[in-house]
C-alpha atoms as a PDB file:
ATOM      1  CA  UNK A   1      39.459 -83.544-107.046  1.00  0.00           C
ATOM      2  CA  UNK A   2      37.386 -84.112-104.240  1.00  0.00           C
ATOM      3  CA  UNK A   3      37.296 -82.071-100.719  1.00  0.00           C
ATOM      4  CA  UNK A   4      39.154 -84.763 -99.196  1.00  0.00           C
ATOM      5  CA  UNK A   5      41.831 -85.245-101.246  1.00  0.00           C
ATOM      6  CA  UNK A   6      42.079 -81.301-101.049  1.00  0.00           C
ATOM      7  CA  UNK A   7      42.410 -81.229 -97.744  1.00  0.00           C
ATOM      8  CA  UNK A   8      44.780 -84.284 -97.480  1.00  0.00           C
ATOM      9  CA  UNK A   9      47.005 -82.396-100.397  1.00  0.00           C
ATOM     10  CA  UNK A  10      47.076 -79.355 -98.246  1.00  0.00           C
ATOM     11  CA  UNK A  11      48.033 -81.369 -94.529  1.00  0.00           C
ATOM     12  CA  UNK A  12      50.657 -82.940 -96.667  1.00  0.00           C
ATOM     13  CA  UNK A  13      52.504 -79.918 -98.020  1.00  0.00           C
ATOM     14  CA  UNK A  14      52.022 -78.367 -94.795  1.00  0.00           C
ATOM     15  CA  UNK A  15      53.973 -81.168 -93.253  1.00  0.00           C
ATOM     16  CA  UNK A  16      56.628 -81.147 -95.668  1.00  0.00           C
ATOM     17  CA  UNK A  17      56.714 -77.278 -95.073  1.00  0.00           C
ATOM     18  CA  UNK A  18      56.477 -77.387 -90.939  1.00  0.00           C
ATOM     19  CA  UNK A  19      59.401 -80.278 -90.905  1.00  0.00           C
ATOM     20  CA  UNK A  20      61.587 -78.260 -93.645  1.00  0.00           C
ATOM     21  CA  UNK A  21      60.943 -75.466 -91.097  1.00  0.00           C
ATOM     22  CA  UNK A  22      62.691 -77.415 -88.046  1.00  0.00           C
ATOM     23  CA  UNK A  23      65.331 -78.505 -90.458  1.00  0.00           C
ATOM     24  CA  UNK A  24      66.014 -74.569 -91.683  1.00  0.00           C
ATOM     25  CA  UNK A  25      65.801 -73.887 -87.914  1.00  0.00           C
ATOM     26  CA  UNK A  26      69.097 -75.809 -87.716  1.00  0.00           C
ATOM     27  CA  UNK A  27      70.991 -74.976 -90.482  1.00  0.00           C
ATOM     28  CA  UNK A  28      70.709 -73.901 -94.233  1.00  0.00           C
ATOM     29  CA  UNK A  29      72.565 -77.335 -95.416  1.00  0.00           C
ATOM     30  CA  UNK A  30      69.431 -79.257 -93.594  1.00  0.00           C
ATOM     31  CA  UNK A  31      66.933 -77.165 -95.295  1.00  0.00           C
ATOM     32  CA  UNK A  32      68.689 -77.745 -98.549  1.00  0.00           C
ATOM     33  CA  UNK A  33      68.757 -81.924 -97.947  1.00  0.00           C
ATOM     34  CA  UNK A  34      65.167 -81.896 -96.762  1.00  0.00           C
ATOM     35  CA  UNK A  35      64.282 -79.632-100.081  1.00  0.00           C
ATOM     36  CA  UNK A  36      66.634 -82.512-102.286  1.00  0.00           C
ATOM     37  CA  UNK A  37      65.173 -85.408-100.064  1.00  0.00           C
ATOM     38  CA  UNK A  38      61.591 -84.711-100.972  1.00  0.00           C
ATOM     39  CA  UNK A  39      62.306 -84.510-104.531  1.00  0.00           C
ATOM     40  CA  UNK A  40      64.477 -87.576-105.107  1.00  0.00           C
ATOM     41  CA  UNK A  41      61.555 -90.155-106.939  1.00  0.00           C
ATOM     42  CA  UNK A  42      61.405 -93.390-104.537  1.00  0.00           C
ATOM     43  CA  UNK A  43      60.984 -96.558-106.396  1.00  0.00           C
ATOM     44  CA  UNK A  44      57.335 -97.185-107.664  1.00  0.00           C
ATOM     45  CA  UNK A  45      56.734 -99.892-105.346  1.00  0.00           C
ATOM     46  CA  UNK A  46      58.134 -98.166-102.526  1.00  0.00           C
ATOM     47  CA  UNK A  47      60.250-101.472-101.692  1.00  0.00           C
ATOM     48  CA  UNK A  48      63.004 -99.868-102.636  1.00  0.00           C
ATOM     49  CA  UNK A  49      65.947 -98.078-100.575  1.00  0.00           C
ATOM     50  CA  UNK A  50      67.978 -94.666-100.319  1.00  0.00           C
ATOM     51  CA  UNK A  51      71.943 -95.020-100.629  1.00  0.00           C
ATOM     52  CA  UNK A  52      74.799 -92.630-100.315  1.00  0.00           C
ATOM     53  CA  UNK A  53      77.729 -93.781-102.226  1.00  0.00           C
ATOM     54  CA  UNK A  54      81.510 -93.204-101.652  1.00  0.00           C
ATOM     55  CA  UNK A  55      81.211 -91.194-104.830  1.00  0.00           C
ATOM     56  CA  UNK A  56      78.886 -88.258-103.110  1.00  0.00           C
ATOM     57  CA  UNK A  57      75.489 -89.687-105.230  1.00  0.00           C
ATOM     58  CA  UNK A  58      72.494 -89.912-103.172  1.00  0.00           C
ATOM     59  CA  UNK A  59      70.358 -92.619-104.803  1.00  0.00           C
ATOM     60  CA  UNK A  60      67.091 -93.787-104.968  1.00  0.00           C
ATOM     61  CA  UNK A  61      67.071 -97.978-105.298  1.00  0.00           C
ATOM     62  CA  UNK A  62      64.489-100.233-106.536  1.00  0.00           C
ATOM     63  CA  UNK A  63      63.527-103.801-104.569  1.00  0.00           C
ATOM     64  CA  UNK A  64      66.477-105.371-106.623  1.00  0.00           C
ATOM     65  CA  UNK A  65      68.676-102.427-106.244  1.00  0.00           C
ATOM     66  CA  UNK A  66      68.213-100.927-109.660  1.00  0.00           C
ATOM     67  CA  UNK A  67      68.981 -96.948-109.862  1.00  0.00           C
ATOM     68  CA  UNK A  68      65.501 -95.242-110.038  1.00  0.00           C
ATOM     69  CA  UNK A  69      66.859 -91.884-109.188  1.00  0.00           C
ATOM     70  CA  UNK A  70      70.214 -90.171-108.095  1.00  0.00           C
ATOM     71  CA  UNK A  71      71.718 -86.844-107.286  1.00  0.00           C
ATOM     72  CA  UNK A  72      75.098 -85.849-106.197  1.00  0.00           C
ATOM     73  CA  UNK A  73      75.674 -83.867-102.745  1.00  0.00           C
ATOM     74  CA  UNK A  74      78.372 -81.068-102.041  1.00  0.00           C
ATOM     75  CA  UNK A  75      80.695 -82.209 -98.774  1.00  0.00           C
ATOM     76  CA  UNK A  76      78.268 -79.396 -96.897  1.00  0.00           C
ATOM     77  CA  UNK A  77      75.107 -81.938 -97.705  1.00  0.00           C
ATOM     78  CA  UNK A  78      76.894 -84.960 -97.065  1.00  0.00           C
ATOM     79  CA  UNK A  79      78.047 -84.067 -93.573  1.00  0.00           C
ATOM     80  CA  UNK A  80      74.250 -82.336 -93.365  1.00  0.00           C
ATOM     81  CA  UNK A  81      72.713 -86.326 -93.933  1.00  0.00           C
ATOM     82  CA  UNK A  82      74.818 -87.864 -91.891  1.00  0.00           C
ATOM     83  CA  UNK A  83      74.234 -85.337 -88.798  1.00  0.00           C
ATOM     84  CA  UNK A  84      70.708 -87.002 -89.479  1.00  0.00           C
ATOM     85  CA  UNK A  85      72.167 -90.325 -88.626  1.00  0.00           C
ATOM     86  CA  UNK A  86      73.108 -92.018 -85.268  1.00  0.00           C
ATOM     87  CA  UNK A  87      76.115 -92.025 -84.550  1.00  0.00           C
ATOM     88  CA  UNK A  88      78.317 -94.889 -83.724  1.00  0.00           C
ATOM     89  CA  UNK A  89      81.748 -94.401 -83.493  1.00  0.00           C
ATOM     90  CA  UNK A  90      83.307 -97.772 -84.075  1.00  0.00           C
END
C-alpha cells in the first residue's frame, strides 16, 4: 500500500470516528445507528438506495431495488434514524 492510500485510509477512519463522536455526543442510540450505518454493504455500484421498512429492517437496495444487505432496528434505533430526518408533519 502506498503512502497515499495510507494516509487517505487513516483521514477516512478518522472521519468515521470524529462524526460517530458528534453522534455519541447526542445520544447512545445515534452512536449505535452511525456504528450499524457504516457497516450495512451499499450496493456495488453505489446506484443503489437505503430503506426502512414497516417491518423495522433497514436495507441496503441495488439500482433495481434488489436486497444487497439488511438489518433489523430495535424501536430505540428506529426513532434514533428518523431524529436524523426532517421533519414534516403532514
Amino acid at each position: 500500500m502506498s503512502s497515499t492510500q495510507c494516509d487517505a485510509q487513516v483521514q477516512a477512519q478518522d472521519s468515521d470516528t470524529g462524526r460517530r463522536a458528534q453522534w455519541a455526543a447526542i445520544s447512545k442510540h445515534q452512536a449505535e445507528l452511525s456504528d450499524i450505518w457504516g457497516n450495512l454493504e451499499p450496493h456495488p455500484s453505489f446506484n443503489g438506495a437505503f430503506s426502512l421498512g414497516k417491518d423495522g429492517i433497514l436495507r441496503s437496495l441495488g439500482p433495481d431495488r434488489d436486497v444487497h444487505d439488511a438489518v433489523p432496528l430495535s424501536p430505540h434505533l428506529i426513532k434514533a434514524l428518523l431524529d436524523r430526518l426532517p421533519f414534516h408533519p403532514s
